[in-house]
C-alpha atoms as a PDB file:
ATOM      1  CA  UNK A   1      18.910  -7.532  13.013  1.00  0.00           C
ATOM      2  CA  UNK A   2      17.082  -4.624  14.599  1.00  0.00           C
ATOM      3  CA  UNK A   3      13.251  -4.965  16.219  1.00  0.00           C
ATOM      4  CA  UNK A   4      10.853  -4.475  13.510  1.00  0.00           C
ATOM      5  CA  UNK A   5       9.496  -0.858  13.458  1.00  0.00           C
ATOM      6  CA  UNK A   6       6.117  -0.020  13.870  1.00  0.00           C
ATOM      7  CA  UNK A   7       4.126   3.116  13.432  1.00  0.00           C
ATOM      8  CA  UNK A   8       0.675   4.688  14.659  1.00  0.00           C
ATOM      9  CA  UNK A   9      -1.469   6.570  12.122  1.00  0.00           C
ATOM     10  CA  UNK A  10      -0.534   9.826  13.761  1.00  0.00           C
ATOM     11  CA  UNK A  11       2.621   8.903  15.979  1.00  0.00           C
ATOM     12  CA  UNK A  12       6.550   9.654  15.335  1.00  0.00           C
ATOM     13  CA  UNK A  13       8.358   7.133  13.023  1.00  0.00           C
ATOM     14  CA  UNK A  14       8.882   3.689  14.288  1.00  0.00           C
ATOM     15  CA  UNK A  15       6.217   2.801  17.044  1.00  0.00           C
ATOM     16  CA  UNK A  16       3.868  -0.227  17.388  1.00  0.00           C
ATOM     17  CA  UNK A  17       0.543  -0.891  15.767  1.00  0.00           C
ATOM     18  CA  UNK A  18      -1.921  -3.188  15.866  1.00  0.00           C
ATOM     19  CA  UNK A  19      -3.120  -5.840  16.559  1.00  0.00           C
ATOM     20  CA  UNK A  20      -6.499  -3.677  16.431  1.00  0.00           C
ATOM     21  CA  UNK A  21     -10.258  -5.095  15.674  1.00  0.00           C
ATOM     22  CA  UNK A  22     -13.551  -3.616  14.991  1.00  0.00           C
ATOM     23  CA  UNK A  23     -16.526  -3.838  12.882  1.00  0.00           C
ATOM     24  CA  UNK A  24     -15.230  -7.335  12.104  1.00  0.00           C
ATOM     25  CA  UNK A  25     -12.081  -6.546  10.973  1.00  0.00           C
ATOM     26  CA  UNK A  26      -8.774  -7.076  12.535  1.00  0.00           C
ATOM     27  CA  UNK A  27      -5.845  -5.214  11.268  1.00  0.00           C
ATOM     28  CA  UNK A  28      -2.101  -4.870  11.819  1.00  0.00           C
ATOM     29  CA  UNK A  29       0.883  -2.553  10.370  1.00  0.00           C
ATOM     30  CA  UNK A  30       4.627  -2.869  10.346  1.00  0.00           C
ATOM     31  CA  UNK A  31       7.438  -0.752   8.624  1.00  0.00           C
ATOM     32  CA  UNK A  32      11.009  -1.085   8.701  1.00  0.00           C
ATOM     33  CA  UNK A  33      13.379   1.299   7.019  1.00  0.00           C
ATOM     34  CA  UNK A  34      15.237  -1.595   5.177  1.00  0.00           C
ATOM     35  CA  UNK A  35      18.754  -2.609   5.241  1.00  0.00           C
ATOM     36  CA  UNK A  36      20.362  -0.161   3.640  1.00  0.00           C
ATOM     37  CA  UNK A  37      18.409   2.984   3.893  1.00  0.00           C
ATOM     38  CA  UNK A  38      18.625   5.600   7.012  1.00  0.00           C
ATOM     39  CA  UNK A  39      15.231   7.088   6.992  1.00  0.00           C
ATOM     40  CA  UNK A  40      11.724   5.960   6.346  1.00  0.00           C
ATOM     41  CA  UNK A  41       9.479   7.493   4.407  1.00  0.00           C
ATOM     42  CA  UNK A  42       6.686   5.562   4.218  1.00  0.00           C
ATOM     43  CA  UNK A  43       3.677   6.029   6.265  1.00  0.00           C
ATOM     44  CA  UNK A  44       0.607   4.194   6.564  1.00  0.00           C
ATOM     45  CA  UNK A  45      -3.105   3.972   7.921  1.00  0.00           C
ATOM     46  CA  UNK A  46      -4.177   1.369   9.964  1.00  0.00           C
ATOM     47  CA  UNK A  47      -7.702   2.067  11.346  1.00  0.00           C
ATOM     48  CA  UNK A  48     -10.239  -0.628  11.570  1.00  0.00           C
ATOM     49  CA  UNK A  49     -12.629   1.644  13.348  1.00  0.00           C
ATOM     50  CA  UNK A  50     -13.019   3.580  10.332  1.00  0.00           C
ATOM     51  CA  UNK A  51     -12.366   1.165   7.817  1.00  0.00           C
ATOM     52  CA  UNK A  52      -9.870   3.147   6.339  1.00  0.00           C
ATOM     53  CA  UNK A  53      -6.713   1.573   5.544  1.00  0.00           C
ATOM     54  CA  UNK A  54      -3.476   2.820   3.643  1.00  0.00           C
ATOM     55  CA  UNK A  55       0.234   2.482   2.550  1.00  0.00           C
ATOM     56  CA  UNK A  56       2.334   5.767   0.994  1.00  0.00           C
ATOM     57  CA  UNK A  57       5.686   5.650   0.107  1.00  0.00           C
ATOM     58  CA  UNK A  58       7.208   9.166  -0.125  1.00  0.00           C
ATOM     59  CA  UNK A  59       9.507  10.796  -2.667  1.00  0.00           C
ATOM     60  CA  UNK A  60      11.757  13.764  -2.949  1.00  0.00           C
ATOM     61  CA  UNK A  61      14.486  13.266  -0.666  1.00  0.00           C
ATOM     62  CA  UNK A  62      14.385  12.829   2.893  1.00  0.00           C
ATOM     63  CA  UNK A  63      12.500  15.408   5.046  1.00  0.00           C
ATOM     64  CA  UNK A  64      10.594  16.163   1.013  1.00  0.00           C
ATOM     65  CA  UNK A  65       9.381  12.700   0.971  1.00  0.00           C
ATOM     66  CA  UNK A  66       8.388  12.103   4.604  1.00  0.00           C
ATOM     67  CA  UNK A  67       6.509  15.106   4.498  1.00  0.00           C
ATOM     68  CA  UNK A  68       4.675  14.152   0.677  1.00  0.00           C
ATOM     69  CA  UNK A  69       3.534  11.295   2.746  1.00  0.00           C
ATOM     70  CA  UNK A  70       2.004  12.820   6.018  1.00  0.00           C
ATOM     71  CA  UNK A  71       0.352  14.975   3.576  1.00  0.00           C
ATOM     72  CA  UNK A  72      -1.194  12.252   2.154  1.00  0.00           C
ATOM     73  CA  UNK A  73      -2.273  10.396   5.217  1.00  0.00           C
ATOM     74  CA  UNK A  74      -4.103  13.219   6.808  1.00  0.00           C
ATOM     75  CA  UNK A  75      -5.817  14.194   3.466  1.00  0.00           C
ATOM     76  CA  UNK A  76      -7.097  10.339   4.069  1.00  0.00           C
ATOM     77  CA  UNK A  77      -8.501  10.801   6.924  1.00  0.00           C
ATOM     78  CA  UNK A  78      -9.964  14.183   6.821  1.00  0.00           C
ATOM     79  CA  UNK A  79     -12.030  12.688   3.918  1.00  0.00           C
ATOM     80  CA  UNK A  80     -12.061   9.124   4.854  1.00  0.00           C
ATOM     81  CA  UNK A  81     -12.895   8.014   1.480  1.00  0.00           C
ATOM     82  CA  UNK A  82     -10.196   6.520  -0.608  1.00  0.00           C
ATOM     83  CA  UNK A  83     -10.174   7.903  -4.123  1.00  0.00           C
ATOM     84  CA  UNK A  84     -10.865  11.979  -2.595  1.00  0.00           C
ATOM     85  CA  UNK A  85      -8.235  11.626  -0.331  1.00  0.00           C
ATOM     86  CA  UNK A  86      -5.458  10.756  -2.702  1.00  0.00           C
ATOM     87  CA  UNK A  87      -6.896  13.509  -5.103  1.00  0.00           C
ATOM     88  CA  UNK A  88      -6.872  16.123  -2.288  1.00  0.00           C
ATOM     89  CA  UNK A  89      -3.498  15.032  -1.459  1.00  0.00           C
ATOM     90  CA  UNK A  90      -2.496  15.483  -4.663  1.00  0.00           C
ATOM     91  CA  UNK A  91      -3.644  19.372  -4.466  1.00  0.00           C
ATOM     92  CA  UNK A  92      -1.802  20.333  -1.238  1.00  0.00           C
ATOM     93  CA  UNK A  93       1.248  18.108  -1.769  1.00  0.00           C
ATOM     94  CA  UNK A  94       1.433  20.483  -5.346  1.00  0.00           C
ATOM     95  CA  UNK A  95       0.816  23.967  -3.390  1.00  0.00           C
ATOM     96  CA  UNK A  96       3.432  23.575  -0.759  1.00  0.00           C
ATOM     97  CA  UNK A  97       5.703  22.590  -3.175  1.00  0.00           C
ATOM     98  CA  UNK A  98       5.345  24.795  -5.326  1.00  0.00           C
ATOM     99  CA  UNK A  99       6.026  27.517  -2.647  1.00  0.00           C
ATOM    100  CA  UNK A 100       8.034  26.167  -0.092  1.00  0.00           C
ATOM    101  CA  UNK A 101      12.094  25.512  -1.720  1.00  0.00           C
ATOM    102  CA  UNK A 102      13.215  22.925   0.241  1.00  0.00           C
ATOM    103  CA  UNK A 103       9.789  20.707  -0.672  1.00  0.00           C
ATOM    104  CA  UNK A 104      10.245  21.652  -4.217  1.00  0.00           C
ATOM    105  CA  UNK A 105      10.160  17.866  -6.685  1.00  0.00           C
ATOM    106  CA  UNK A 106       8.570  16.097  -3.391  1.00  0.00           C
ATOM    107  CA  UNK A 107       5.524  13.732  -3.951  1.00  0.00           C
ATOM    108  CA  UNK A 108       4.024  10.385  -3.497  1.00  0.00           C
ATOM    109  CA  UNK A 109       2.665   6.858  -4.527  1.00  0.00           C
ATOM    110  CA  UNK A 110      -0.536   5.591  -2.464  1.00  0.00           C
ATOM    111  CA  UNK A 111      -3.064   2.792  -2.151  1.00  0.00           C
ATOM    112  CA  UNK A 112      -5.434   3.227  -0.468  1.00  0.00           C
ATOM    113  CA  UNK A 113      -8.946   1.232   0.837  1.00  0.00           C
ATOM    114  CA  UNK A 114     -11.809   2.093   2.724  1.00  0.00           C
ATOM    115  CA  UNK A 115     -14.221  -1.279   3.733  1.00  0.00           C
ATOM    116  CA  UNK A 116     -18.214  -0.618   4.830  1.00  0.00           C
ATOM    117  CA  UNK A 117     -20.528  -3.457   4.655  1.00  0.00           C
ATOM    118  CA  UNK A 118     -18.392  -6.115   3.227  1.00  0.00           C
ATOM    119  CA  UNK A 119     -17.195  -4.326   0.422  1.00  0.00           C
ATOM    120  CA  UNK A 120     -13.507  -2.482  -0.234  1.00  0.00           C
ATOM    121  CA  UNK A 121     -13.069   0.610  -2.329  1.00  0.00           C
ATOM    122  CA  UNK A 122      -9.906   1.374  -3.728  1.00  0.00           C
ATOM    123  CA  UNK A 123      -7.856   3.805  -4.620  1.00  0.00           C
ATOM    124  CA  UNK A 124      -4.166   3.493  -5.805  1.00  0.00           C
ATOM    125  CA  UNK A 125      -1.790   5.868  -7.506  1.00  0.00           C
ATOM    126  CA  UNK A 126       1.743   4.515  -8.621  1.00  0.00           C
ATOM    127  CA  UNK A 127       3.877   1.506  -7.172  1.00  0.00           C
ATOM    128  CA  UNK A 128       2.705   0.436  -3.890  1.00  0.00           C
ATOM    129  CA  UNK A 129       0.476  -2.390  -3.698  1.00  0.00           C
ATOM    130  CA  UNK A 130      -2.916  -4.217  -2.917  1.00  0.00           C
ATOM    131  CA  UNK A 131      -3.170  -8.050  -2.591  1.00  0.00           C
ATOM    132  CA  UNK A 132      -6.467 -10.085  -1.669  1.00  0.00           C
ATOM    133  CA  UNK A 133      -6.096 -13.924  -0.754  1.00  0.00           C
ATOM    134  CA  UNK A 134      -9.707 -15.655  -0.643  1.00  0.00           C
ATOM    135  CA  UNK A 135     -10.953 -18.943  -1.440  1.00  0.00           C
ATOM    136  CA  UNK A 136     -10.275 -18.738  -4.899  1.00  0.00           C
ATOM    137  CA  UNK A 137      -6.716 -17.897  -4.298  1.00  0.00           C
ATOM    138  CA  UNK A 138      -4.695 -14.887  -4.251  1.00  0.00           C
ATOM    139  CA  UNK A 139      -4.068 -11.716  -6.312  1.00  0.00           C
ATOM    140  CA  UNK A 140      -2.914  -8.690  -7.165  1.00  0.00           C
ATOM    141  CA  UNK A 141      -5.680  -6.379  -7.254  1.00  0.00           C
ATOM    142  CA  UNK A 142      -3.592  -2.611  -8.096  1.00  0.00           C
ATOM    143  CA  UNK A 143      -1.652  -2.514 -11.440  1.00  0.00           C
ATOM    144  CA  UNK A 144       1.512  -1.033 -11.105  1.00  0.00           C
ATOM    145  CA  UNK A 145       2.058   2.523 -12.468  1.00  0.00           C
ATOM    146  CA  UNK A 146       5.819   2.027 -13.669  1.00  0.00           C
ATOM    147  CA  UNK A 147       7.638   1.673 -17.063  1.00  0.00           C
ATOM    148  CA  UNK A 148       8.214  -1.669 -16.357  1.00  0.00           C
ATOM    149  CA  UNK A 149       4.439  -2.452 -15.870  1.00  0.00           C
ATOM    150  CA  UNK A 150       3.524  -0.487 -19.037  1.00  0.00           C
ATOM    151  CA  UNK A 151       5.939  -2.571 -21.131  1.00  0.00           C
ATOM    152  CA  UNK A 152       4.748  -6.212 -19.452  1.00  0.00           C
ATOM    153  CA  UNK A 153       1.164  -5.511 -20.472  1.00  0.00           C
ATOM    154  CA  UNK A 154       2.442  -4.972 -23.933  1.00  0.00           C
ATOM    155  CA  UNK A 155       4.397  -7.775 -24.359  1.00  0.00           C
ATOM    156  CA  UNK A 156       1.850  -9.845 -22.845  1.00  0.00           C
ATOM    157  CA  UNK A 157       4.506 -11.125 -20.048  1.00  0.00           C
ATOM    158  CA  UNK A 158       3.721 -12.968 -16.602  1.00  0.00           C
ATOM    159  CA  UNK A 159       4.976 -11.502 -13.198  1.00  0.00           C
ATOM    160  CA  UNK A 160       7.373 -14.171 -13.040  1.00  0.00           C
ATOM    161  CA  UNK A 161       8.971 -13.609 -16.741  1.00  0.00           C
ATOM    162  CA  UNK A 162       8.384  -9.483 -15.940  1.00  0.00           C
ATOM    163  CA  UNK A 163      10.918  -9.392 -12.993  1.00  0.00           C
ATOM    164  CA  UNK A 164      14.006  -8.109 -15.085  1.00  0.00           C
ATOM    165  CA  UNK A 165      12.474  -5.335 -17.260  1.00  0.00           C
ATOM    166  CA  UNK A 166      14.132  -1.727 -17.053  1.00  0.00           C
ATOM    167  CA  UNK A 167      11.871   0.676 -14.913  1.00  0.00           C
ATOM    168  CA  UNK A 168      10.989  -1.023 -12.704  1.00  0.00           C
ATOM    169  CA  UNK A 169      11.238   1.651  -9.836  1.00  0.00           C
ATOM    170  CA  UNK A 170      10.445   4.834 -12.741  1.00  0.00           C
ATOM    171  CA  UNK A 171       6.904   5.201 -11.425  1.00  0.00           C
ATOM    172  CA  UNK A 172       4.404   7.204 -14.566  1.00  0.00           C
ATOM    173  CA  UNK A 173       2.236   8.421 -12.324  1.00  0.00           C
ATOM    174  CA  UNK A 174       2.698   9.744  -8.442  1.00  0.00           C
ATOM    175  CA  UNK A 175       0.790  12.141  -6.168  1.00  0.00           C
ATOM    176  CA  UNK A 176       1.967  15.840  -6.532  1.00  0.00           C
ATOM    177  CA  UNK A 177       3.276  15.008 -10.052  1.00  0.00           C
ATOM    178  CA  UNK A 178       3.106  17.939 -11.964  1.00  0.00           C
ATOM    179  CA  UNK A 179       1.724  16.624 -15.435  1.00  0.00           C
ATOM    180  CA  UNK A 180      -1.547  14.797 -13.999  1.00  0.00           C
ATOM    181  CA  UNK A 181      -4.773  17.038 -13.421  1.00  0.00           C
ATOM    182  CA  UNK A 182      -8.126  15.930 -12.048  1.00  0.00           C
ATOM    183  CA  UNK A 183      -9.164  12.204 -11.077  1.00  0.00           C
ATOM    184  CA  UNK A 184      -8.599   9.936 -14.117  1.00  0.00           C
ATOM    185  CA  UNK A 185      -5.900   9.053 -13.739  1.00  0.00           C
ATOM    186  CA  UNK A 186      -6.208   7.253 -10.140  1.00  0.00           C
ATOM    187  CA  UNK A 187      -6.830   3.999 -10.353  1.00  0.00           C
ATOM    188  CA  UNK A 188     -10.059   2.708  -8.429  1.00  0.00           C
ATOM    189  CA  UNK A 189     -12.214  -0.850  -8.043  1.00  0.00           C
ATOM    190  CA  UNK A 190     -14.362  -2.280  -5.521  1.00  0.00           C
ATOM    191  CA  UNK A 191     -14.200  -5.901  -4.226  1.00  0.00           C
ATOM    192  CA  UNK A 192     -16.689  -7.290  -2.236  1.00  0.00           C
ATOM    193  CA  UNK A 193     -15.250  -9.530   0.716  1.00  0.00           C
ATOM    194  CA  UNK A 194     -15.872 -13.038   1.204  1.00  0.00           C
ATOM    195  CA  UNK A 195     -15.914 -14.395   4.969  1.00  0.00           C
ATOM    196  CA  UNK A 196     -12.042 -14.765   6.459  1.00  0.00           C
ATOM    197  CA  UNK A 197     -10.883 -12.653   3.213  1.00  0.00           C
ATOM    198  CA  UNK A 198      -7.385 -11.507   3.837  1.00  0.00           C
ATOM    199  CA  UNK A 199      -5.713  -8.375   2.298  1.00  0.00           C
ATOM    200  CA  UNK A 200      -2.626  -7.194   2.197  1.00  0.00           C
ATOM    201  CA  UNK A 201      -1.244  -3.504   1.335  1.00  0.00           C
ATOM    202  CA  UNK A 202       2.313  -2.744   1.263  1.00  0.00           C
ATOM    203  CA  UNK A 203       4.932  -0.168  -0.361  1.00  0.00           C
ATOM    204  CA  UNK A 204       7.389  -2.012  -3.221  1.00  0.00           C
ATOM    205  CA  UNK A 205      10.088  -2.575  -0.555  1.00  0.00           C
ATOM    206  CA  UNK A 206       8.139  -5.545   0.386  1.00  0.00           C
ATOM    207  CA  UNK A 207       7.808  -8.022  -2.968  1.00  0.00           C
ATOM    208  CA  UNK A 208      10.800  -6.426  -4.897  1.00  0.00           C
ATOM    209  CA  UNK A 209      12.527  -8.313  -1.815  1.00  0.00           C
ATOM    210  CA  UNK A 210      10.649 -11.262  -1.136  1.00  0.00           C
ATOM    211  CA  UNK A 211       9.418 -11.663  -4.925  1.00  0.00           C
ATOM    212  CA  UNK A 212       5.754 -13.020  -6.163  1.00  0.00           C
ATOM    213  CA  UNK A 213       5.840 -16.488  -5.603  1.00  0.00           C
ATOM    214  CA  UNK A 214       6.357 -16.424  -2.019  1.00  0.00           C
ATOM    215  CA  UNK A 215       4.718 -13.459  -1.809  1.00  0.00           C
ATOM    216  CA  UNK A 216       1.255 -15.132  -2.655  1.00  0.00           C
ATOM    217  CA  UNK A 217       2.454 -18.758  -0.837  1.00  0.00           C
ATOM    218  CA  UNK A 218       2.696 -16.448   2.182  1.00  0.00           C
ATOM    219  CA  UNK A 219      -0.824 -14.768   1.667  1.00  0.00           C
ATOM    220  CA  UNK A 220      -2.424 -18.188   1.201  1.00  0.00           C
ATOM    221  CA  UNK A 221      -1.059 -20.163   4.099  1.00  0.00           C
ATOM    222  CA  UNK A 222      -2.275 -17.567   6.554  1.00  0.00           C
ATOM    223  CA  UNK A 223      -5.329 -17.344   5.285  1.00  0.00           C
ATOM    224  CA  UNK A 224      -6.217 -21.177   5.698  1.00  0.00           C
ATOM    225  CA  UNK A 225      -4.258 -21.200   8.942  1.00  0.00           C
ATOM    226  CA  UNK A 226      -6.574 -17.993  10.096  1.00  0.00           C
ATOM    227  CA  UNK A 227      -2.573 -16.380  11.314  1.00  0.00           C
ATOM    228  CA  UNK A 228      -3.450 -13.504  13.082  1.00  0.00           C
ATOM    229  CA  UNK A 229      -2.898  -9.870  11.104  1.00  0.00           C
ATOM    230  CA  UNK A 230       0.107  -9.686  13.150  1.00  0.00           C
ATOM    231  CA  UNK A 231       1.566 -12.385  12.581  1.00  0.00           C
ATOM    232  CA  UNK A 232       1.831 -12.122   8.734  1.00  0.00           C
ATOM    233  CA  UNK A 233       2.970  -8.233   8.697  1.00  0.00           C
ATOM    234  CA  UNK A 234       5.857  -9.438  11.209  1.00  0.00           C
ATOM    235  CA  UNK A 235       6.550 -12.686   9.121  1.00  0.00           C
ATOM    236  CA  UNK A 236       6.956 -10.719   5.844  1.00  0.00           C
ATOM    237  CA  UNK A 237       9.433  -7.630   6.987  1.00  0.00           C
ATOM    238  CA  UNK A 238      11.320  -9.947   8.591  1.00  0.00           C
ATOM    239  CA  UNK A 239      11.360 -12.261   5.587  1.00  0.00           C
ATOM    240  CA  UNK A 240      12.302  -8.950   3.724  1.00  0.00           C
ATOM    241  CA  UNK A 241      14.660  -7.836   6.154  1.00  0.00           C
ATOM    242  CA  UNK A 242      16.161 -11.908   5.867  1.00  0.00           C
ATOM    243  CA  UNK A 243      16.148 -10.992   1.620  1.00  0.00           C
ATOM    244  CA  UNK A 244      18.259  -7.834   2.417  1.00  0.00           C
ATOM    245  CA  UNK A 245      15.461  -5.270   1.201  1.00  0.00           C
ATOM    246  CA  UNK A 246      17.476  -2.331   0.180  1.00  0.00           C
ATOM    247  CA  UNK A 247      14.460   0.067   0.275  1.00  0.00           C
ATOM    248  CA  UNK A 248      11.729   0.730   3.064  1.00  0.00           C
ATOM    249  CA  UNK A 249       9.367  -1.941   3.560  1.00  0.00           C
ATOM    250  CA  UNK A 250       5.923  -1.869   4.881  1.00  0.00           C
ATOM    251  CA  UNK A 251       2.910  -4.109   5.365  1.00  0.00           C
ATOM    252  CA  UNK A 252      -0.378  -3.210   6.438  1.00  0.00           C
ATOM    253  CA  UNK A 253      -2.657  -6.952   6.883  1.00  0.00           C
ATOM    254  CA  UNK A 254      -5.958  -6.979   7.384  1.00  0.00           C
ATOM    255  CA  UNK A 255      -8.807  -9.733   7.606  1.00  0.00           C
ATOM    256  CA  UNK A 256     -12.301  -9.897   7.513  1.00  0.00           C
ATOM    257  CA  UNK A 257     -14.234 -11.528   9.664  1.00  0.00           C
ATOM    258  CA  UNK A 258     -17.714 -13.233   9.828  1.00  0.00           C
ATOM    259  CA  UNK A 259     -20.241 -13.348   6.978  1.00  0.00           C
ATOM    260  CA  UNK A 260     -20.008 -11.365   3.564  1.00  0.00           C
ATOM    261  CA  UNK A 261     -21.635 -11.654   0.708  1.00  0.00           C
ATOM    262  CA  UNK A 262     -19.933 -13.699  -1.929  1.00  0.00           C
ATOM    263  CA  UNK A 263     -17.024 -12.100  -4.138  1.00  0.00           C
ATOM    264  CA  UNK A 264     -16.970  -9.998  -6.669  1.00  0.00           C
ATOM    265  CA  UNK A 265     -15.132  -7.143  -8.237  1.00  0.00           C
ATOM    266  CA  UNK A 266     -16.137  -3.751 -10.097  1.00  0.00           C
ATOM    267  CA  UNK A 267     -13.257  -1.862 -11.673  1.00  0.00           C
ATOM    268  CA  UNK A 268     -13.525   1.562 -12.168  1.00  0.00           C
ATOM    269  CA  UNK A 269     -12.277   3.736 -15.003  1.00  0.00           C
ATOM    270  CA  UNK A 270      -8.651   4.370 -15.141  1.00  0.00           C
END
C-alpha cells in the first residue's frame, strides 16, 4: 500500500499536514488519491490559526478539476468566511471557464467551516461532507446535494436503507455550475461546540468506502479516547484505502478543546 498522502493549504499535491494547534483547536488533514484513480483532485484547508477549515473535491477532468478546486481554496482564504468564499468561488471558477477551452465544464463541490468563539459556521455546496461527534453522539451535519439524497428524503429512507439508490455520485448542485445564481442555494448552519467536540470534513471518497456505520463508530471512539486529530484522519484513509476506495479520499479532523458553551445548532436557509 503506498504512504498516505498529505497536503499543505498552499503546497504541491501529496505533502504532510498537521498535526497543527491554536486557539484551542487542534487539526489534522490527509488525502490519498484512492486505489484506482491516478490524480487527485481534491484539495483542502487545514488552518487552525484562522479557524478556517475545508474539503473540495474537483470536477471536470484532470488538470479542469484540480484547478476548480485551487480556485476554490484561495477564494476561502482571501475571504476567510465560509459561505462568501464558496460564492466567490463560484464567480471565478464560471469566468475562467467560460473563457479559457481547456477549463470549459470544470467545477466543484465544497464544505466548508470557519470556528470563532466556540461556534462553527458552515458552508457546503454538493457531496462532500461535515460530521460532528459530541456527547450526544454523532452526526451528519451537511445534507447531500445528489439525486440519491433528493429521492431518500422523499421516501422517508434511513442512511442505512439509502445506500443502493441510483445517483448517488449525480451531484444537483456544484460550484461553477452554470444553472445556480446568487447564494440560496448554498447550504449554511451554525453549531456551537461543546468542550472535546470532534469534527470531521471529508470528500465522498471517504464513507462511500468505509460506509455510515463505521463511519460514526469511528468518530465516537476517538472522541471518548481524546485520539489525537492525526490519528483518526490516518486511521480512516487507511481504513478506506483497506475498503479499496475507488475515488480520492480525504479527511480533514479537527477537535476542540477546553470550555464552550453548551450545544446547539442554527440552520440557515437553503
Amino acid at each position: 500500500m503506498s504512504e498516505i498522502e498529505r497536503r499543505e493549504p498552499e503546497g504541491p499535491a501529496d505533502e504532510r499536514t498537521g498535526p497543527l494547534a491554536s486557539g484551542g483547536l487542534r487539526a489534522a488533514a490527509r488525502t490519498h488519491r484512492g486505489t484506482v484513480r491516478r490524480d487527485n483532485q481534491d484539495a483542502f484547508l487545514c488552518r487552525p490559526d484562522l479557524g478556517l477549515f475545508a474539503v473540495i473535491d474537483g470536477m471536470g477532468g484532470q488538470q479542469a478539476g484540480r484547478h476548480a478546486a485551487e480556485l476554490a481554496r484561495a477564494a476561502l482564504l482571501d475571504t476567510l468566511e465560509p459561505a462568501r468564499g464558496l460564492a466567490t468561488a463560484h464567480v471565478r471558477i464560471r469566468a475562467e471557464a467560460g473563457t479559457v477551452a481547456e477549463l470549459e465544464g470544470m467545477g466543484c463541490v465544497a464544505s466548508a467551516l470557519r470556528i470563532s468563539g466556540g461556534v462553527a459556521r458552515i458552508a457546503h455546496v454538493g457531496d462532500t461532507r461535515v460530521y460532528m461527534a459530541g456527547s450526544a453522539g454523532c452526526e451528519q451535519l451537511t445534507r447531500d446535494h445528489t439525486v440519491a439524497a433528493s429521492e431518500q428524503e422523499r421516501l422517508g429512507l434511513s442512511h442505512l436503507r439509502a445506500g443502493d439508490l441510483p445517483g448517488r455520485n449525480q451531484v444537483t448542485r456544484d460550484l461553477g455550475g452554470t444553472h445556480l445564481h446568487g447564494d440560496a442555494w448554498i447550504d449554511q448552519l451554525e453549531v456551537t461546540l461543546e468542550r472535546d467536540a470532534l469534527l470531521l470534513l471529508c470528500s465522498d471518497g471517504l464513507p462511500n468506502a468505509v460506509g455510515p456505520d463505521e463511519l460514526f463508530e469511528r468518530l465516537r471512539r476517538s472522541r471518548r479516547d481524546g485520539s489525537a486529530p492525526e490519528e483518526l484522519a490516518d486511521a480512516l484513509i487507511v481504513r478506506a484505502l483497506e475498503r479499496g476506495a475507488r475515488d480520492n479520499v480525504t479527511a480533514v479532523v479537527v477537535r476542540q478543546e477546553g470550555d464552550v458553551p453548551c450545544p446547539r445548532r442554527r440552520r440557515g436557509e437553503s
